[in-house]
Structures are given as structure tokens and as C-alpha cells.
PDB file of N, CA and C in Angstrom:
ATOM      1  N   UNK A   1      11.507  -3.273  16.974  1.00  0.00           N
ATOM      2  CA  UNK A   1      10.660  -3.395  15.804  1.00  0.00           C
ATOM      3  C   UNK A   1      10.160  -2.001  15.411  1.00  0.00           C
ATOM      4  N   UNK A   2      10.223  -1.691  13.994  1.00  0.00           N
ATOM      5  CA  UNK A   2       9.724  -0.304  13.688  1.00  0.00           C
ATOM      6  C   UNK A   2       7.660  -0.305  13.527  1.00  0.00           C
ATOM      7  N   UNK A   3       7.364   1.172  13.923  1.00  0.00           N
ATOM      8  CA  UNK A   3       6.138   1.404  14.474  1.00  0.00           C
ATOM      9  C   UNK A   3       5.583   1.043  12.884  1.00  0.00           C
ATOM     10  N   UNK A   4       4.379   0.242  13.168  1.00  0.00           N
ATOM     11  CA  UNK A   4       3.809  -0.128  11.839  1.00  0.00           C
ATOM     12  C   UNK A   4       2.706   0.745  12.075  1.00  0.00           C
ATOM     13  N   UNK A   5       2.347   1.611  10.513  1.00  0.00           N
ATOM     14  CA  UNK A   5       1.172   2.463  10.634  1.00  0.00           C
ATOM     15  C   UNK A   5       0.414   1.789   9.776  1.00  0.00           C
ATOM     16  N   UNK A   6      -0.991   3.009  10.410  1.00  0.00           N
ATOM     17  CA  UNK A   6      -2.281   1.678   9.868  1.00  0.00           C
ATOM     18  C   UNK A   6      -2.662   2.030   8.431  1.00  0.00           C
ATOM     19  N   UNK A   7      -2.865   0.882   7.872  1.00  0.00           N
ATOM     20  CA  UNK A   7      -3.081   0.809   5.965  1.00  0.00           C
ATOM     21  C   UNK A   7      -4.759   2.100   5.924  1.00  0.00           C
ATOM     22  N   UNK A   8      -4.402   2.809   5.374  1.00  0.00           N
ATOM     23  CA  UNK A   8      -5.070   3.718   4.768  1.00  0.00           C
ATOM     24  C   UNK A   8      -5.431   3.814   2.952  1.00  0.00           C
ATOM     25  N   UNK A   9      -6.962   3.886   2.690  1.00  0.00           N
ATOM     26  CA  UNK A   9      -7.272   3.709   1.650  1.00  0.00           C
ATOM     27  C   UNK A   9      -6.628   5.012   0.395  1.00  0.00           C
ATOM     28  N   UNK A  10      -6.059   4.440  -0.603  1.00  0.00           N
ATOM     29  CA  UNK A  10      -5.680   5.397  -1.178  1.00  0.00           C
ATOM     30  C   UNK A  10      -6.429   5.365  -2.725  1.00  0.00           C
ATOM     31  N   UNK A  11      -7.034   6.354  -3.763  1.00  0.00           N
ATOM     32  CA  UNK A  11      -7.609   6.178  -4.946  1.00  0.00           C
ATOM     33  C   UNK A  11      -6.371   6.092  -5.854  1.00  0.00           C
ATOM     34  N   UNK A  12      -6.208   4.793  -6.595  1.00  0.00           N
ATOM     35  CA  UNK A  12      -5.329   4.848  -7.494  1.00  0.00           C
ATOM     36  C   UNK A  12      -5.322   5.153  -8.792  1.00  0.00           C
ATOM     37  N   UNK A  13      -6.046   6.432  -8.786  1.00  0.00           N
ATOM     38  CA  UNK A  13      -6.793   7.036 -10.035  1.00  0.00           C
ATOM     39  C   UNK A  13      -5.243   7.871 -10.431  1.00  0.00           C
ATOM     40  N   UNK A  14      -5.309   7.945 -11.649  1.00  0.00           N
ATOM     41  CA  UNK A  14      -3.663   8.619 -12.782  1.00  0.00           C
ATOM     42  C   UNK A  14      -2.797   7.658 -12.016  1.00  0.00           C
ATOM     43  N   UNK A  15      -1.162   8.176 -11.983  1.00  0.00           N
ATOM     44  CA  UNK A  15      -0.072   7.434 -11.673  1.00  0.00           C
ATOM     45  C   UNK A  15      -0.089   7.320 -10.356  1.00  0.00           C
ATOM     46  N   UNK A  16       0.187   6.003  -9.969  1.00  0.00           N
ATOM     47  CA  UNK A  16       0.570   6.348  -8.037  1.00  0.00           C
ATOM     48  C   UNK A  16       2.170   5.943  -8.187  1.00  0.00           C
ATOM     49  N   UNK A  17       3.072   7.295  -8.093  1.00  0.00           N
ATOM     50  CA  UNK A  17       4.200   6.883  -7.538  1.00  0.00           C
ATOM     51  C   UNK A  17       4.572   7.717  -6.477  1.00  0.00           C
ATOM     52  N   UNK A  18       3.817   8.569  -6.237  1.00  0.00           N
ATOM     53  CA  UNK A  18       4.007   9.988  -5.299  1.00  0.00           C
ATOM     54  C   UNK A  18       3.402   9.468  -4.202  1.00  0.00           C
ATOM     55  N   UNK A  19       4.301   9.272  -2.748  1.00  0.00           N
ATOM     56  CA  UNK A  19       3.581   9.347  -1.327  1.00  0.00           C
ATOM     57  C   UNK A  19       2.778  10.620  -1.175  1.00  0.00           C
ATOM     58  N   UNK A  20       1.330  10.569  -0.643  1.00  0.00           N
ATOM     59  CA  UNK A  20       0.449  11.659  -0.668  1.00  0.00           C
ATOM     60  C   UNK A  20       0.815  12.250   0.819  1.00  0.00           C
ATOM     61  N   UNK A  21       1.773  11.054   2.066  1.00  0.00           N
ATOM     62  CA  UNK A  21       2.072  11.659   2.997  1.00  0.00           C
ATOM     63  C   UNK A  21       3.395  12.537   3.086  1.00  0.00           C
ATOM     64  N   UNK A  22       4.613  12.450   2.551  1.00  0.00           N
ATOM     65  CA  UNK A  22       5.518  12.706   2.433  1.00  0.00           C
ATOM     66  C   UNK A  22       6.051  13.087   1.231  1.00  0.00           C
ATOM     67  N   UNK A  23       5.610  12.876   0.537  1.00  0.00           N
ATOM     68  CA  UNK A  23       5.979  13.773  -1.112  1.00  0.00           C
ATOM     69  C   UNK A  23       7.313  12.857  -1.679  1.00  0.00           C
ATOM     70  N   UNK A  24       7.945  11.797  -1.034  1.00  0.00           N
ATOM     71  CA  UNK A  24       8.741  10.888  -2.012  1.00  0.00           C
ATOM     72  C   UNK A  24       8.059  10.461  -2.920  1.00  0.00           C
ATOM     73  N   UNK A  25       9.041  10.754  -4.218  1.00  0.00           N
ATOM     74  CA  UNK A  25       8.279  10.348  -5.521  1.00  0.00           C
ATOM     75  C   UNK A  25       9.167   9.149  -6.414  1.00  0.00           C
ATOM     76  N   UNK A  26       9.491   8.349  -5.934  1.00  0.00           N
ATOM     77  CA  UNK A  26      10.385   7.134  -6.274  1.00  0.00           C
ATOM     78  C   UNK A  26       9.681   5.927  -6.913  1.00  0.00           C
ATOM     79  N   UNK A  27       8.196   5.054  -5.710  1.00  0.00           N
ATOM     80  CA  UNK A  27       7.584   4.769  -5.845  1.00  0.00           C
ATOM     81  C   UNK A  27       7.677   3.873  -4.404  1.00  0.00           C
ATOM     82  N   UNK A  28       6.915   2.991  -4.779  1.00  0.00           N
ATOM     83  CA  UNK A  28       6.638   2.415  -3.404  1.00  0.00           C
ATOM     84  C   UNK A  28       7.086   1.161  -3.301  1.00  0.00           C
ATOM     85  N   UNK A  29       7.190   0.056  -1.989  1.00  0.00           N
ATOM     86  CA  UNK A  29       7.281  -1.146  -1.672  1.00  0.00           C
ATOM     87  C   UNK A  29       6.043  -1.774  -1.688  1.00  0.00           C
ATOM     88  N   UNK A  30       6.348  -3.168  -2.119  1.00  0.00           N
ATOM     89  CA  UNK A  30       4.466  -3.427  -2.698  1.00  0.00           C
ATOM     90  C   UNK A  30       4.729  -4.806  -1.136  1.00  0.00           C
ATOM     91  N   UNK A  31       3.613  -5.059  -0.652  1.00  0.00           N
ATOM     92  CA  UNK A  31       3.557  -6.465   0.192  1.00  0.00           C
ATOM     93  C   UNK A  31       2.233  -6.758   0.120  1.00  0.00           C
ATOM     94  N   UNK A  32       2.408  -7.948   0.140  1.00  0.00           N
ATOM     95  CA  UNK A  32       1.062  -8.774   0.149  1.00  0.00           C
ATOM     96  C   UNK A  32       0.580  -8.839   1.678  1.00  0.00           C
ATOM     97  N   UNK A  33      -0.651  -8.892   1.956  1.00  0.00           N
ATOM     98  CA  UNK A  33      -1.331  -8.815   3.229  1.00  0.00           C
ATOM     99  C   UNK A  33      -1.630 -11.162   3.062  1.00  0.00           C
ATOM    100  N   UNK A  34      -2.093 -11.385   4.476  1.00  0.00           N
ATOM    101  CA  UNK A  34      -3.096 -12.457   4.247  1.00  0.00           C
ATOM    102  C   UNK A  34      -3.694 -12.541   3.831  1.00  0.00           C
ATOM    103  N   UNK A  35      -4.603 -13.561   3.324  1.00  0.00           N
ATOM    104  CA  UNK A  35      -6.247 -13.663   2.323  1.00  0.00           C
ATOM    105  C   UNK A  35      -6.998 -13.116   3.408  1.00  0.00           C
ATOM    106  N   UNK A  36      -7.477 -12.793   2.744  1.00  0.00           N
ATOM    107  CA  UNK A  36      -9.253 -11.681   3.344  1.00  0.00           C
ATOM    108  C   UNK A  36     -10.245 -12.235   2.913  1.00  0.00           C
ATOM    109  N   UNK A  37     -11.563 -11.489   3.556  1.00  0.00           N
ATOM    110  CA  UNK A  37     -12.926 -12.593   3.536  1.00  0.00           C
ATOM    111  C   UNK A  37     -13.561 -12.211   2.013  1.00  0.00           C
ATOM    112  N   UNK A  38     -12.801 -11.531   0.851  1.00  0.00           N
ATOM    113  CA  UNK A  38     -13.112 -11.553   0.051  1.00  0.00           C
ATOM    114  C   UNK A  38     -12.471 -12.465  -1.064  1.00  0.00           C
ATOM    115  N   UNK A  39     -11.273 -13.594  -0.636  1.00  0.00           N
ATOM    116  CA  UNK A  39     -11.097 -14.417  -1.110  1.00  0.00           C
ATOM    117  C   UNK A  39      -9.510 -14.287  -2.071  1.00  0.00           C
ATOM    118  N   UNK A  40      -9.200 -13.191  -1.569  1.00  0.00           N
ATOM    119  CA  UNK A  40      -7.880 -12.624  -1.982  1.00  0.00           C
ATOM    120  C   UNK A  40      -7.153 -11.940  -1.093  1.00  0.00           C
ATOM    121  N   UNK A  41      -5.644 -12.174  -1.646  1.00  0.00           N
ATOM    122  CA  UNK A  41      -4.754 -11.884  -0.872  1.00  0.00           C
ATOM    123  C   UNK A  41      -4.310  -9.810  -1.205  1.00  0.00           C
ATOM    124  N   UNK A  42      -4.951  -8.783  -0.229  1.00  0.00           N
ATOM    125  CA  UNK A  42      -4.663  -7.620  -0.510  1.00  0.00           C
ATOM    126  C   UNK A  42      -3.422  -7.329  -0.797  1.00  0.00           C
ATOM    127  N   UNK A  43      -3.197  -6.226  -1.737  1.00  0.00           N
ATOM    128  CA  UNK A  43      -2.003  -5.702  -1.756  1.00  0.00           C
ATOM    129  C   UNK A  43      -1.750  -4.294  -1.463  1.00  0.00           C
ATOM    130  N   UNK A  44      -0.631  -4.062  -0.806  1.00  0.00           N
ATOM    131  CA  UNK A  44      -0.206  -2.799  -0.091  1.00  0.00           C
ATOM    132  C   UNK A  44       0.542  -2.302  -0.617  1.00  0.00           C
ATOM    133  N   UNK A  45       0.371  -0.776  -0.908  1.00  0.00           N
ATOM    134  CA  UNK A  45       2.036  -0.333  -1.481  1.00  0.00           C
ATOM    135  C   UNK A  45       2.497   0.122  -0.012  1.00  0.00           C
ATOM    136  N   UNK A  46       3.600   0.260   0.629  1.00  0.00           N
ATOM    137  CA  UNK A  46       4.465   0.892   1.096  1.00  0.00           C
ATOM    138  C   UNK A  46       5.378   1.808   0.895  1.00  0.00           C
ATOM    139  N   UNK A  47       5.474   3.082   1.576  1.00  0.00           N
ATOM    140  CA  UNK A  47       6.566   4.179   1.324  1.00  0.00           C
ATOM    141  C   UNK A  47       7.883   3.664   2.141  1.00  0.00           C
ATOM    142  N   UNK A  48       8.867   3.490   0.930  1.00  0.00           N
ATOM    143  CA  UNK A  48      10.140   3.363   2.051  1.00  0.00           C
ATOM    144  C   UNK A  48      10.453   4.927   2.329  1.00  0.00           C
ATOM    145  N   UNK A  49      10.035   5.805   2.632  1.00  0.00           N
ATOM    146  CA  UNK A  49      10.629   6.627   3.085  1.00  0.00           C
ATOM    147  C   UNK A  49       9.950   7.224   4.431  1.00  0.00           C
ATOM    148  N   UNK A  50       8.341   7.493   4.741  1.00  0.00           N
ATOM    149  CA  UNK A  50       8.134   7.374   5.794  1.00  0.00           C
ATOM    150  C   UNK A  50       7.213   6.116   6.569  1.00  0.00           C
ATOM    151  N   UNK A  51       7.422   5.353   5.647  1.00  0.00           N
ATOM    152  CA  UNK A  51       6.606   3.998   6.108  1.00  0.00           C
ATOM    153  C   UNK A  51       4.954   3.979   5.767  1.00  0.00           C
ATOM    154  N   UNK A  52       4.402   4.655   5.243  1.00  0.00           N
ATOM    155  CA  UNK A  52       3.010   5.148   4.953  1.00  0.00           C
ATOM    156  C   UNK A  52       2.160   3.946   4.230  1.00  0.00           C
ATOM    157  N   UNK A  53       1.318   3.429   4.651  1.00  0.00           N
ATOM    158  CA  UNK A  53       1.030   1.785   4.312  1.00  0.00           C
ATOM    159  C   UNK A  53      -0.668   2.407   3.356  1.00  0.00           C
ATOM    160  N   UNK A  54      -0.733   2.081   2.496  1.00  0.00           N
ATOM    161  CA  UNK A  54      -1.957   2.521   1.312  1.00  0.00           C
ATOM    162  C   UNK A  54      -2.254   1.104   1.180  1.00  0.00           C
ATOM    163  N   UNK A  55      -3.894   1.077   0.994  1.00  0.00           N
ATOM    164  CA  UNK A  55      -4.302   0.158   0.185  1.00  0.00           C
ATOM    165  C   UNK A  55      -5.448   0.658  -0.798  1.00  0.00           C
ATOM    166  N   UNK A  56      -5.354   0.409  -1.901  1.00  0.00           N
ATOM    167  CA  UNK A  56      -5.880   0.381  -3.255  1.00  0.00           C
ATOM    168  C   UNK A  56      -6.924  -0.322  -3.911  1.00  0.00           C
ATOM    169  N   UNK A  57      -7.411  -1.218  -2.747  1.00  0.00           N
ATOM    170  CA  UNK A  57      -8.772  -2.164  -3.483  1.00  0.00           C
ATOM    171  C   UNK A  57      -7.964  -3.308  -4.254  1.00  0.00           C
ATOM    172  N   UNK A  58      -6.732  -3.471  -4.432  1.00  0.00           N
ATOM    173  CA  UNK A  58      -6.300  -4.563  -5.505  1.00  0.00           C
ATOM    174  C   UNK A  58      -6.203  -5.826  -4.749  1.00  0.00           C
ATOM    175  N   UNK A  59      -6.683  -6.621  -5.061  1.00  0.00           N
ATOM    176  CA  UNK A  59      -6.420  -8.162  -4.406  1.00  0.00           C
ATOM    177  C   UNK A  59      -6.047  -9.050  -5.599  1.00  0.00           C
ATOM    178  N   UNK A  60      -5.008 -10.185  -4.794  1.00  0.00           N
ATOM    179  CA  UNK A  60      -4.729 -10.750  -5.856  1.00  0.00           C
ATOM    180  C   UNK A  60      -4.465 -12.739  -5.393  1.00  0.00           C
ATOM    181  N   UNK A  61      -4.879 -13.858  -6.621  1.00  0.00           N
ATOM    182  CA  UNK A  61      -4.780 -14.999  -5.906  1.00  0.00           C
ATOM    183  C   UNK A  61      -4.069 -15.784  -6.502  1.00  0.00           C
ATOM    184  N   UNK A  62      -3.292 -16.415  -5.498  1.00  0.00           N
ATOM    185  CA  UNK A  62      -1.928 -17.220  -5.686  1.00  0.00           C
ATOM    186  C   UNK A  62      -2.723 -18.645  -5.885  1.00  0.00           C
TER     187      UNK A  62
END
């Protein structure tokens, strides 16, 4: 199984397509987390290139 790193808050202030860890500028893999105690399901972007897991404050409900 590949090493999962831990979701780090990122400001999604102007464009986010640029990893701030690795400088791929493609854009990211988006995944949904479980619901959280705020009643929504978080969303993550992911870097496919070094795996770099951001979260953005966005929640969203199915």
C-alpha cells in the first residue's frame, strides 16, 4: 500500500492548480473524505505526482 500523507490545510485563494509541494502544475485528484462533525462530506485535492493531500475548507452533501 502506498504511504498516505497527512491532509494539510491549503488557502484556496487565486487558482489552485499548482502543488505548493512539488511544483506539478496539471492540477489535482479531488476525493471525498467521510462526513465530519460538521455535517459534510470534506473534500481533498490530491497531487498525482507526489501524493500531497490539501484540504481547502470545502465540504460538500450528498
Amino acid at each position: 500500500m502506498d504511504d498516505v500523507r497527512p491532509i494539510r490545510l491549503l488557502d484556496p485563494a487565486g487558482e489552485t492548480r499548482v502543488c505548493p509541494d512539488c511544483g506539478y502544475g496539471r492540477g489535482f485528484h479531488v476525493t471525498l473524505l467521510p462526513f465530519d462533525d460538521v455535517g459534510g462530506r470534506p473534500v481533498v485535492l490530491c497531487c498525482p505526482e507526489c501524493g500531497a493531500r490539501f484540504d481547502l475548507g470545502w465540504r460538500i452533501r450528498l
